[in-house]
N, C-alpha and C. Protein backbone atom coordinates (compact mmCIF):
# COMPACT_ATOMS: atom_id res chain seq x y z
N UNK A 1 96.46 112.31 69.64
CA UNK A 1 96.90 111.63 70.84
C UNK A 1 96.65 110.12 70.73
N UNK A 2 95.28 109.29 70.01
CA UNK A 2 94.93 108.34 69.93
C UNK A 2 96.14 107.55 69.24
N UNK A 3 96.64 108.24 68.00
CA UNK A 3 97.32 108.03 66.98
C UNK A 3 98.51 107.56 67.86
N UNK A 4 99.52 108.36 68.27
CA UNK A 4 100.45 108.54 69.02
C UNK A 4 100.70 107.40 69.92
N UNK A 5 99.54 107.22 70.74
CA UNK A 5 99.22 105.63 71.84
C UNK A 5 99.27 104.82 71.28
N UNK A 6 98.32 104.81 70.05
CA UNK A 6 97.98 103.40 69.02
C UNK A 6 100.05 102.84 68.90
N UNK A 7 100.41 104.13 67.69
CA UNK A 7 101.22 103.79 67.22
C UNK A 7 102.91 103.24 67.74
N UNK A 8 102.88 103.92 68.89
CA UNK A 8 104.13 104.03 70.07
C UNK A 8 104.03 103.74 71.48
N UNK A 9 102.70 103.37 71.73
CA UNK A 9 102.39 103.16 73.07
C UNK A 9 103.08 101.71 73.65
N UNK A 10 103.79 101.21 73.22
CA UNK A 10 103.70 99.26 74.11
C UNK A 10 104.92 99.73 74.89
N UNK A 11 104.67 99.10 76.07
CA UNK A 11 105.90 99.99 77.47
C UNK A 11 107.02 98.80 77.20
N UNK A 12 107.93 99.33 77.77
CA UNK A 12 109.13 99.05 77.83
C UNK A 12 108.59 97.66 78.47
N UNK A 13 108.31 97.50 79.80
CA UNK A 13 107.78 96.12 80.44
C UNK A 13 107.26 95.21 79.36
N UNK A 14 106.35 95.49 78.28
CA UNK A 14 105.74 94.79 77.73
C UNK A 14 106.67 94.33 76.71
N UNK A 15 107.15 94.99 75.81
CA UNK A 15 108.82 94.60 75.21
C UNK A 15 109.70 93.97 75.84
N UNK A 16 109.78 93.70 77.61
CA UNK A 16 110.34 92.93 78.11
C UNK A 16 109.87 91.40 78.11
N UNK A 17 108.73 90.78 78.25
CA UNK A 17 107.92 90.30 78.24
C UNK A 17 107.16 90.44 79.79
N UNK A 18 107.78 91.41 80.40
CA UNK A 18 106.68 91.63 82.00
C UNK A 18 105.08 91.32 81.56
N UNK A 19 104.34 90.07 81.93
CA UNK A 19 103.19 91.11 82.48
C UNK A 19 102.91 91.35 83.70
N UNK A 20 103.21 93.09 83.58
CA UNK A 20 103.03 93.76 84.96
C UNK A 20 101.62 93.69 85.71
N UNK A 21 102.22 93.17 87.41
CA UNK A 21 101.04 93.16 88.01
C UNK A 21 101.33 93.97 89.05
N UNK A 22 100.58 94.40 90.15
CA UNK A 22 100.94 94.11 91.24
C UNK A 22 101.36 93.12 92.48
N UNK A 23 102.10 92.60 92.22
CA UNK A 23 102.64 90.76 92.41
C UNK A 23 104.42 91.32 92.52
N UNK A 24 105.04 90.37 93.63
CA UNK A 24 106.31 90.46 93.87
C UNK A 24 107.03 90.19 92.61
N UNK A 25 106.54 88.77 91.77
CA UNK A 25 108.00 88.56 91.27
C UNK A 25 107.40 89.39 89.87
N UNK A 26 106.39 90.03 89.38
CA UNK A 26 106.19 91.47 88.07
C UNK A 26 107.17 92.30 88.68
N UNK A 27 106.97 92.85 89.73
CA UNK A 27 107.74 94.27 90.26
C UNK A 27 108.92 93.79 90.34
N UNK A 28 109.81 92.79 90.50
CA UNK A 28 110.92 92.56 90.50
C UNK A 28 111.11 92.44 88.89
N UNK A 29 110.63 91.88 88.10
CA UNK A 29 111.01 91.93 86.90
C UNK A 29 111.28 93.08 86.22
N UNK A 30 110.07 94.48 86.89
CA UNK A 30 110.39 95.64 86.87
C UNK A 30 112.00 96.28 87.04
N UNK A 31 111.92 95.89 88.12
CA UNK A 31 113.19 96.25 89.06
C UNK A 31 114.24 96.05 87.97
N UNK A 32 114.06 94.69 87.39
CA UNK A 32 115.50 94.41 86.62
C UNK A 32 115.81 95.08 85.28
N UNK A 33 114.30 95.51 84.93
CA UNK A 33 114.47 96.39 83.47
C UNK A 33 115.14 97.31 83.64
N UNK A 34 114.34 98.12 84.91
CA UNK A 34 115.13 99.28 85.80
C UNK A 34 116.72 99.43 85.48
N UNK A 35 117.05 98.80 85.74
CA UNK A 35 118.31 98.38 86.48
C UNK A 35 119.50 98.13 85.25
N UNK A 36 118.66 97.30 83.98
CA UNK A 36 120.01 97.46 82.73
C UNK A 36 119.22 98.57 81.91
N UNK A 37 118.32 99.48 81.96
CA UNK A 37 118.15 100.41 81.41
C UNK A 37 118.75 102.06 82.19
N UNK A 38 119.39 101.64 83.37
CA UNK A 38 119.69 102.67 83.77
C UNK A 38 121.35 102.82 83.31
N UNK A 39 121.97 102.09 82.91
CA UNK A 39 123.13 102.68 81.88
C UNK A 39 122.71 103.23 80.57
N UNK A 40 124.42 103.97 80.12
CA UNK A 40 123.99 104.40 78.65
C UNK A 40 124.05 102.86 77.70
N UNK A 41 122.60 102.54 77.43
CA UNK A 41 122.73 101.88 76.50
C UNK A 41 121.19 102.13 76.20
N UNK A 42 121.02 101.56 74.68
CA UNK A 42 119.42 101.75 74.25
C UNK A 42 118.41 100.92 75.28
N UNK A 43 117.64 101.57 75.30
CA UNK A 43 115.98 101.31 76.04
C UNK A 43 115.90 99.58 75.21
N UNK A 44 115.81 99.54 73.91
CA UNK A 44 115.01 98.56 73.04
C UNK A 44 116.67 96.85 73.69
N UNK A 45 117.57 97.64 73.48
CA UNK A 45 118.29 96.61 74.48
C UNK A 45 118.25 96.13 75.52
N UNK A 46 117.81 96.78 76.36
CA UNK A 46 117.68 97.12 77.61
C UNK A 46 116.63 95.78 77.97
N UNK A 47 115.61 96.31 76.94
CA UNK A 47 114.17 95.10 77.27
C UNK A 47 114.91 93.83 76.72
N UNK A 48 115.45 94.42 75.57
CA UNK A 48 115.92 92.88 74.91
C UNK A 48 116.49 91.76 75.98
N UNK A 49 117.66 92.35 76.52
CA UNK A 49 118.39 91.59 77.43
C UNK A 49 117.48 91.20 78.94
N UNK A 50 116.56 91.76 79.26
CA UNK A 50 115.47 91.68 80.38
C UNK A 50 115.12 90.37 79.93
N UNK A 51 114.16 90.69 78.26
CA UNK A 51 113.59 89.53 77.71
C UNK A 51 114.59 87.98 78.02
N UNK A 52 115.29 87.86 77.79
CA UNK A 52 116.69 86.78 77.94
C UNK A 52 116.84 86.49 79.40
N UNK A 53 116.69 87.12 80.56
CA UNK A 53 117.15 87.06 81.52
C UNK A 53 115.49 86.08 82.08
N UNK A 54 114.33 86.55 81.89
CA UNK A 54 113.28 86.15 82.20
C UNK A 54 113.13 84.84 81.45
N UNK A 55 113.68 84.54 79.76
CA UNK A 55 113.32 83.26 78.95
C UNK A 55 114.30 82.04 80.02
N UNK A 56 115.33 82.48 80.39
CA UNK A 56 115.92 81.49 81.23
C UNK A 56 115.61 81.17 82.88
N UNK A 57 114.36 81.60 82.60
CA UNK A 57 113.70 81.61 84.27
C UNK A 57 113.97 82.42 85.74
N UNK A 58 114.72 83.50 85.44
CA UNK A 58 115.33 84.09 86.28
C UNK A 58 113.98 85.41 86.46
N UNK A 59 112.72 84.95 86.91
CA UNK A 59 111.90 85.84 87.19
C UNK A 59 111.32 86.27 88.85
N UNK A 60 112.54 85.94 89.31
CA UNK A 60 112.18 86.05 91.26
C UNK A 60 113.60 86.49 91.45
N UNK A 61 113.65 86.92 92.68
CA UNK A 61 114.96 86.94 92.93
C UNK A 61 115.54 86.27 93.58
N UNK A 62 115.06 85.44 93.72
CA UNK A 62 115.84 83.80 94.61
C UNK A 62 116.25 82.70 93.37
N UNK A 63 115.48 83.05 92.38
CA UNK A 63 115.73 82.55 91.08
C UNK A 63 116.66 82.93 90.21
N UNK A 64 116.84 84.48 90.47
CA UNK A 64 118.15 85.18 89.90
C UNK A 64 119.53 84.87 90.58
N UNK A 65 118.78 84.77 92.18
CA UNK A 65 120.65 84.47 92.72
C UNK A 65 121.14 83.01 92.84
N UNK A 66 119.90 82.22 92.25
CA UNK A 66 120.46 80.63 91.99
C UNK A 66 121.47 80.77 90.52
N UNK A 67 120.95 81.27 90.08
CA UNK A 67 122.25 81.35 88.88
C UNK A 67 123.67 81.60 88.84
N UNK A 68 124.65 81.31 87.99
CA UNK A 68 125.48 81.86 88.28
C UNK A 68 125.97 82.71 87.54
N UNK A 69 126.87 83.44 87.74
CA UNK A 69 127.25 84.93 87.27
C UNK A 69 127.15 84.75 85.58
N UNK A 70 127.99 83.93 85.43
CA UNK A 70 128.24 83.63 83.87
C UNK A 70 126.89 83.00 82.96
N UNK A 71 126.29 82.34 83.62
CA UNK A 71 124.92 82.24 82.62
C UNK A 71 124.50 83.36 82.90
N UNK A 72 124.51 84.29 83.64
CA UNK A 72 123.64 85.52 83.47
C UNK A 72 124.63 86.85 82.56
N UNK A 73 125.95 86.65 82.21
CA UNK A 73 126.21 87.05 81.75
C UNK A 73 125.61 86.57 80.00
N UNK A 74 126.04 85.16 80.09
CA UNK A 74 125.44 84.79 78.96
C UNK A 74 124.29 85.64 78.50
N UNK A 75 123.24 85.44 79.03
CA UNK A 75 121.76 85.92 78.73
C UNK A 75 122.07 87.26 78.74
N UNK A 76 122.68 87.90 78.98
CA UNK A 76 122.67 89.24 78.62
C UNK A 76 123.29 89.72 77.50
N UNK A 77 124.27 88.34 76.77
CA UNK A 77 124.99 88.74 75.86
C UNK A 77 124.12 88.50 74.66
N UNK A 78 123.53 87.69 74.88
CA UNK A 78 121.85 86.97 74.00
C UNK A 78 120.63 88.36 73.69
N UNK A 79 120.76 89.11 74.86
CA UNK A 79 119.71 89.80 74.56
C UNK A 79 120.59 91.43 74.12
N UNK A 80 122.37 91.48 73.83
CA UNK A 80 122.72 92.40 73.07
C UNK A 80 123.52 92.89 73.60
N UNK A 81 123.48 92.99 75.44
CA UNK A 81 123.89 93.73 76.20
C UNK A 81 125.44 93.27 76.78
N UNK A 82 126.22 93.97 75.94
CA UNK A 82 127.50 93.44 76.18
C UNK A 82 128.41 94.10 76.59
N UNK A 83 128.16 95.35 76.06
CA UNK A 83 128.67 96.67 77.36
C UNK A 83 129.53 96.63 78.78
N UNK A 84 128.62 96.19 79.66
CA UNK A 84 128.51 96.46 80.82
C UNK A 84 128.29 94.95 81.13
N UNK A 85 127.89 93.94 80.68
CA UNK A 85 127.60 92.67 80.65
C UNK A 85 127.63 91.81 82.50
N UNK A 86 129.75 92.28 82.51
CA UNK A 86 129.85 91.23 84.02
C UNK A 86 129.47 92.18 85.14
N UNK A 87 129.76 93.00 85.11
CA UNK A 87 129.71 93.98 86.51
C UNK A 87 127.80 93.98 86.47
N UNK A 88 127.30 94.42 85.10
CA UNK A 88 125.30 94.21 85.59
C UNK A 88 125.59 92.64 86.22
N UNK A 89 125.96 91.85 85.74
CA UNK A 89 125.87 90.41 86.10
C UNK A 89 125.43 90.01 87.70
N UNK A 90 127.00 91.33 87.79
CA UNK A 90 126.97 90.96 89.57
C UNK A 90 126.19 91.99 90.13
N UNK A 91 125.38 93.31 89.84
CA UNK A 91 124.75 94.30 89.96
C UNK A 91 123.38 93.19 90.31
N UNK A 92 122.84 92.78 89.07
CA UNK A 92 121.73 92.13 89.30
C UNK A 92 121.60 91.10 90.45
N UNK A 93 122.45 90.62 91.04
CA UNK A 93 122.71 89.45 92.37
C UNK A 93 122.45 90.34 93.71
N UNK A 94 123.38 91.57 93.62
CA UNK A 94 123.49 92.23 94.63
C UNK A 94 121.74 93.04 94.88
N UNK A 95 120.99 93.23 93.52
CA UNK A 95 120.09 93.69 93.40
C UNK A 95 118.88 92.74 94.49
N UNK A 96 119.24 91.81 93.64
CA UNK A 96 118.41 90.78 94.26
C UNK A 96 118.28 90.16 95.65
N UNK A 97 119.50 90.18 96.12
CA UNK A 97 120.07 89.85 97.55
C UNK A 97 119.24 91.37 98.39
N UNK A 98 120.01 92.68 98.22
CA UNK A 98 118.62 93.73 98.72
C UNK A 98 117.57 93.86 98.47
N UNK A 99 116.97 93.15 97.51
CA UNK A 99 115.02 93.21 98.08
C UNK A 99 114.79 91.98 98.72
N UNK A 100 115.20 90.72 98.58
CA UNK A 100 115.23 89.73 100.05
C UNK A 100 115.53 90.23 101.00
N UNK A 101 116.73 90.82 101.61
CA UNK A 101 116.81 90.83 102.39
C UNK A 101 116.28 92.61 103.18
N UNK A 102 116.31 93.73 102.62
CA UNK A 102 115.66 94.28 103.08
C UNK A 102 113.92 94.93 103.09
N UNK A 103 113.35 94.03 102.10
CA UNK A 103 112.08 94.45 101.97
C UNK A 103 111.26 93.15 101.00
N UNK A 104 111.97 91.85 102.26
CA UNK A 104 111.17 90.38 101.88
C UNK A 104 111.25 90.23 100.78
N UNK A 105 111.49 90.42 100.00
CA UNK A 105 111.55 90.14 98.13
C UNK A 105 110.44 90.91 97.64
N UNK A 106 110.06 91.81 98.07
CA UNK A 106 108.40 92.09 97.85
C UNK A 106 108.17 93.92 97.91
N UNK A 107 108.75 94.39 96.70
CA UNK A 107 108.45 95.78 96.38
C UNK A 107 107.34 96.51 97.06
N UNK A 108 106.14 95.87 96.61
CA UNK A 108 104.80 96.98 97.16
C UNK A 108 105.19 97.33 98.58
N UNK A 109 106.16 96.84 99.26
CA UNK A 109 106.55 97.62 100.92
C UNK A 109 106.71 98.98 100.24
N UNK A 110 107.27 99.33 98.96
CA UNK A 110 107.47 101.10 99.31
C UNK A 110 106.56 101.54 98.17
N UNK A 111 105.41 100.56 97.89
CA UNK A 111 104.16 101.47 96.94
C UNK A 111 103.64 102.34 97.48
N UNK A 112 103.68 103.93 96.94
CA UNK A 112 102.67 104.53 97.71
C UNK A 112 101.56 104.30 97.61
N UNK A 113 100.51 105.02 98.82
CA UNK A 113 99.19 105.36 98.88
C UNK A 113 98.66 106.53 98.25
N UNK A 114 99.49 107.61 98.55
CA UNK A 114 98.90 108.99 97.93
C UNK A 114 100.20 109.42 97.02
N UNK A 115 99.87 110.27 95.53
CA UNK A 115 100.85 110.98 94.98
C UNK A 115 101.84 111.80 95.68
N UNK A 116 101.59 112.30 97.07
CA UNK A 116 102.64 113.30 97.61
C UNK A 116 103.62 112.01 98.43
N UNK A 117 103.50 110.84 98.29
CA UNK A 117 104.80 109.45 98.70
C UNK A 117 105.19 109.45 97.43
N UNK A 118 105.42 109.43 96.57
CA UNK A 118 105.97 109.49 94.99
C UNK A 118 107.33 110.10 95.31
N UNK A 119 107.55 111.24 95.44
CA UNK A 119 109.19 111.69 95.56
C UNK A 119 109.83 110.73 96.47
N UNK A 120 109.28 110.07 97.59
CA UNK A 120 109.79 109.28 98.78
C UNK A 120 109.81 108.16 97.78
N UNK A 121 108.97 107.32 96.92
CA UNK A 121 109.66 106.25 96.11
C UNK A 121 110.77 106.47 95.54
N UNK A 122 111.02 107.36 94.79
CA UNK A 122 111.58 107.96 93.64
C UNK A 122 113.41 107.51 94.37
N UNK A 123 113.37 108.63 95.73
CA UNK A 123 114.53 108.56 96.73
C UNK A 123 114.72 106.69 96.85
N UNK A 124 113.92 106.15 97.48
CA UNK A 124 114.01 104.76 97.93
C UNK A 124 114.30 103.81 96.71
N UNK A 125 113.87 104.28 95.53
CA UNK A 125 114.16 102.68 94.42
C UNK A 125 115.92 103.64 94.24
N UNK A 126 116.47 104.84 94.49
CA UNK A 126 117.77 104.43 94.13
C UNK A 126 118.80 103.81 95.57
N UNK A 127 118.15 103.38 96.48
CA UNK A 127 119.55 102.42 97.28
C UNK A 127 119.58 101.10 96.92
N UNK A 128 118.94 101.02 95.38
CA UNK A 128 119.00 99.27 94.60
C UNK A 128 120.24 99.83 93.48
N UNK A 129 121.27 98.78 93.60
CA UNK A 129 122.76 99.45 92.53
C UNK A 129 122.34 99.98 91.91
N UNK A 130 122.63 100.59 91.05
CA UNK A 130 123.28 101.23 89.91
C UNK A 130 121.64 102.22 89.36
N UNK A 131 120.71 102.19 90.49
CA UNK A 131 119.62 102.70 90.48
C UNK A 131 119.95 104.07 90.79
N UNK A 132 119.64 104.91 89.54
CA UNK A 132 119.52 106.89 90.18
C UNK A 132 118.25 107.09 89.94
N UNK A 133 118.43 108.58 89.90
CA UNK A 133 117.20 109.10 90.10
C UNK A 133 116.49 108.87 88.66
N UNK A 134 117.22 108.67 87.49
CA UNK A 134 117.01 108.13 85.83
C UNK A 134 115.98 106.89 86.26
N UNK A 135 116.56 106.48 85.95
CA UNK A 135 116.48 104.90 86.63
C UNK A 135 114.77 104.53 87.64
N UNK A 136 115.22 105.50 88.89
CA UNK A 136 113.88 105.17 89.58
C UNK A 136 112.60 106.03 88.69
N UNK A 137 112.82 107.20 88.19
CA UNK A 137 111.77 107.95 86.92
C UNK A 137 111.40 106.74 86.18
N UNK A 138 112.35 105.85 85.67
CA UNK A 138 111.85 104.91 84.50
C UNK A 138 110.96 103.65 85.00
N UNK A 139 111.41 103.51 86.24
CA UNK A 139 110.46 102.37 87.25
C UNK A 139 109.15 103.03 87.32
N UNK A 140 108.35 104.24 87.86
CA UNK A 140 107.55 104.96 88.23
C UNK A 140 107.32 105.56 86.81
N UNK A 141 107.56 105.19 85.76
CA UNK A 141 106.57 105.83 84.37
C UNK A 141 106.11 104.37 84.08
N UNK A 142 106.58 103.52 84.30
CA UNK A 142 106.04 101.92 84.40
C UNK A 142 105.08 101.56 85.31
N UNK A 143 105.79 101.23 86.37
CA UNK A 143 104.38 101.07 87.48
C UNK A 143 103.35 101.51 88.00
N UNK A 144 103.11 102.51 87.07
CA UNK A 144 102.28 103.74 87.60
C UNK A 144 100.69 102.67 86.87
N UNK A 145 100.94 101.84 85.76
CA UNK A 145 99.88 101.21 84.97
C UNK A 145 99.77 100.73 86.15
N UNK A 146 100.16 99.75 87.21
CA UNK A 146 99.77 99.31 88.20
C UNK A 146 99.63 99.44 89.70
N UNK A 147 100.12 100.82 89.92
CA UNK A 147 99.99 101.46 90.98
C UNK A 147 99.61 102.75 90.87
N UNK A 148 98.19 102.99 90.87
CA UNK A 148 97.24 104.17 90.79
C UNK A 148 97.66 105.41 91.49
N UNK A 149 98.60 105.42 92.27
CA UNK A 149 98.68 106.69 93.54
C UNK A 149 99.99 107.01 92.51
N UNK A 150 100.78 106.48 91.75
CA UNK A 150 101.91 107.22 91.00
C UNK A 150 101.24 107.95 89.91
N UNK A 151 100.25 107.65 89.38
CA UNK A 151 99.67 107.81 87.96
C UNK A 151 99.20 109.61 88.26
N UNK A 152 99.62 110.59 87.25
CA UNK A 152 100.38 110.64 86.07
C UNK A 152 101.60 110.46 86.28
N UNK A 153 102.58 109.93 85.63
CA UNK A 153 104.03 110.03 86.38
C UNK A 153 104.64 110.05 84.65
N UNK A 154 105.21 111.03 84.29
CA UNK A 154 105.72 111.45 83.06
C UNK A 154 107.40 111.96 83.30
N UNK A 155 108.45 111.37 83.04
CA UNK A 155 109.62 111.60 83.39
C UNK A 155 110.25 112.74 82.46
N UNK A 156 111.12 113.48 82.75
CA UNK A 156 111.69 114.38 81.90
C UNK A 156 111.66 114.24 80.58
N UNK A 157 111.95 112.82 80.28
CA UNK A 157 112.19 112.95 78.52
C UNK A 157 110.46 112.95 77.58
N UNK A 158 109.97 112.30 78.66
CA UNK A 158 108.47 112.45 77.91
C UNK A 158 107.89 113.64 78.20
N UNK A 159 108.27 114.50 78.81
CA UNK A 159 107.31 115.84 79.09
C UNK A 159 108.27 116.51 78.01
N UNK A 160 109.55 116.38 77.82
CA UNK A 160 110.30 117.25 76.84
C UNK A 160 109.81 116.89 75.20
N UNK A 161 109.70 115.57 74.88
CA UNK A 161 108.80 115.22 73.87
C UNK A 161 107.55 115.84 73.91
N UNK A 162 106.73 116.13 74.90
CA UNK A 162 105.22 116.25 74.94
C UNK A 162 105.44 117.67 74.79
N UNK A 163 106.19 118.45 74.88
CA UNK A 163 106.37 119.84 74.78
C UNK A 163 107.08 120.03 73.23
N UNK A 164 107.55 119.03 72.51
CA UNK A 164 108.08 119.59 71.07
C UNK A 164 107.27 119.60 70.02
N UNK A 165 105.96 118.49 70.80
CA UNK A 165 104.60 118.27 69.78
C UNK A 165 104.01 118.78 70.53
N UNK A 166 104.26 119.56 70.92
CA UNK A 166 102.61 121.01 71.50
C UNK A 166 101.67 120.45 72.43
N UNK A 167 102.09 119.78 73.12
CA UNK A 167 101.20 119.00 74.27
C UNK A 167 101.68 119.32 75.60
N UNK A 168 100.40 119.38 76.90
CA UNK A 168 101.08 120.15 77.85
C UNK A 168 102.13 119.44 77.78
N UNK A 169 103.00 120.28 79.13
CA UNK A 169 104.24 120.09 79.84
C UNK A 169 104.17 119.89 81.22
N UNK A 170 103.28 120.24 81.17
CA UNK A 170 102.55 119.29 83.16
C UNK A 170 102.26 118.15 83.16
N UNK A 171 102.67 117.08 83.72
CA UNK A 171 102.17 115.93 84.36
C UNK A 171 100.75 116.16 84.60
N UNK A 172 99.84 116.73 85.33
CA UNK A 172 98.75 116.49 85.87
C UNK A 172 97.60 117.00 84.63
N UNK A 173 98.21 117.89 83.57
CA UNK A 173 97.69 118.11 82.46
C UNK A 173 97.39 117.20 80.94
N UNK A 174 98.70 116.61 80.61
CA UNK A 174 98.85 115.51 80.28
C UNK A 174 97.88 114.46 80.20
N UNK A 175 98.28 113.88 81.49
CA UNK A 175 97.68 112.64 81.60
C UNK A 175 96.44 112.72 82.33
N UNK A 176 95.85 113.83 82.16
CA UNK A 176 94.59 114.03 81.70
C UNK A 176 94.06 114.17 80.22
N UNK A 177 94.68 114.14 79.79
CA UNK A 177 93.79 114.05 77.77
C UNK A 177 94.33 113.06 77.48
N UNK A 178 94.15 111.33 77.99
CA UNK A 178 93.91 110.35 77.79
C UNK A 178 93.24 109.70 79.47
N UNK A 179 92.89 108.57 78.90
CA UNK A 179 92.19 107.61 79.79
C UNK A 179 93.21 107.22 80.91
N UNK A 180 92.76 107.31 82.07
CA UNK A 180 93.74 106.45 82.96
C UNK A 180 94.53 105.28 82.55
N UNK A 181 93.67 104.28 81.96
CA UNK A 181 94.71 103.04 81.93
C UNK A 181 95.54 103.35 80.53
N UNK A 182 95.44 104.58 79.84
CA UNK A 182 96.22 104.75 78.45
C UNK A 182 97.37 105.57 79.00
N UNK A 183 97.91 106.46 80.44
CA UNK A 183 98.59 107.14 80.99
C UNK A 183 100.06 106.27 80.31
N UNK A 184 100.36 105.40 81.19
CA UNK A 184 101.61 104.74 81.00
C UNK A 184 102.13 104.69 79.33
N UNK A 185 100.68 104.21 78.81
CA UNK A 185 101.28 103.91 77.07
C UNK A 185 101.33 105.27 76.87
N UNK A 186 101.02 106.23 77.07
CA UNK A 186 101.06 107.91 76.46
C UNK A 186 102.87 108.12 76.55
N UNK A 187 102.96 107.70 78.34
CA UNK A 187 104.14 107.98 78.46
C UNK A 187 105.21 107.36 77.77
N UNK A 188 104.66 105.86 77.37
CA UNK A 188 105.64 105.01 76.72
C UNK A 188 106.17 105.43 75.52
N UNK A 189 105.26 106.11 74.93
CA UNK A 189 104.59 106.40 73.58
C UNK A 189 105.69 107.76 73.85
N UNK A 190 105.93 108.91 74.47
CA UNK A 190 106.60 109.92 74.48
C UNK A 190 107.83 109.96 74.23
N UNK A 191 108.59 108.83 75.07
CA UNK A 191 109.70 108.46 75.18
C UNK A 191 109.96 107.44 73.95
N UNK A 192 109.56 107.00 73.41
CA UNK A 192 109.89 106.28 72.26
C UNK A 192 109.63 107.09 70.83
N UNK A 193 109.01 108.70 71.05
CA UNK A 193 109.16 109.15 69.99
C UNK A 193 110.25 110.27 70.19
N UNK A 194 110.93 110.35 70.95
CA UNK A 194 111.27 111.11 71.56
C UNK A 194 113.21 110.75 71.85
N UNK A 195 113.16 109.61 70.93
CA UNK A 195 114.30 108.68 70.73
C UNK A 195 114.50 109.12 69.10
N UNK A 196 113.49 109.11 68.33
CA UNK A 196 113.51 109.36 67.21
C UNK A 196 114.33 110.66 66.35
């Protein structure tokens, strides 16, 4: 298991360059990984193009909707993501415009307190575009390093990994045979071997 963390553990956030806090404009940076990792395209793009979107200062969302469409297309074409490029462009604006305006720019409004509010996040991060239920799983195997009441939070593809290498298949089993603050990298660590 040590092996496994050591070797595959660095989260998607951290490949973004997030460092995740509990702080508005981390969780929004969250939000945005969220958000071009929830199409079909690779995870390692996904951060890439995050990475690009954050090097050009677009780490708030009043900062994202000062931009305009086309430098943010740019930066997404920089970090690979060319796919889907204009429509995320305008995804990410519209993204940004709903957490100003319905929840102050400032995520922790729907952090839970206890693990049984977890399905109620899960529901709530998808009325942000192009956010499903994929999507909000991949937010909540992330923020869980910084919001204790999600933690264990292991999404389908890492419990299906954790089950092909003989490791439970329960969440609450799991992420018990590592350390709390190693939960997230376990999970990171699942899903990135689990690509392989």
């Amino acid at each position: 298991m040590r092996d496994l963390v050591a070797e595959e553990g660095r989260t998607y956030a951290e490949q973004a360059g997030i460092t995740l806090r509990d702080e508005p404009a981390s969780l929004f940076q969250l939000l945005v990984l969220t958000t071009l990792a929830s199409t079909r395209i690779a995870a390692d793009v996904a951060a890439a193009a995050a990475h690009e979107l954050f090097a050009a200062g677009w780490r708030t969302p009043q900062r994202l909707l000062d931009s305009t469409s086309r430098q943010r297309v740019d930066a997404l074409g920089r970090g690979g993501y060319r796919r889907y490029d204009e429509r995320t462009a305008t995804v990410l604006a519209e993204s940004a415009t709903l957490l100003l305006e319905e929840h102050g720019g400032d995520l922790r409004r729907l952090r839970p307190s206890t693990a049984d509010e977890v399905p109620e996040l899960v529901t709530r991060l998808q009325d942000f575009p192009r956010v499903g239920p994929t999507g909000a799983r991949i937010f909540c195997r992330e923020v869980q390093a910084v919001w204790p009441a999600v933690r264990p939070f292991f999404d389908d593809r890492a419990l299906a990994t954790a089950g092909r290498l003989g490791l439970p298949e329960d969440a609450a089993r799991l992420g018990a045979t590592v350390a709390d603050d190693d939960v997230v990298r376990l999970a990171s660590a699942l899903v990135r071997r689990g690509t392989r």
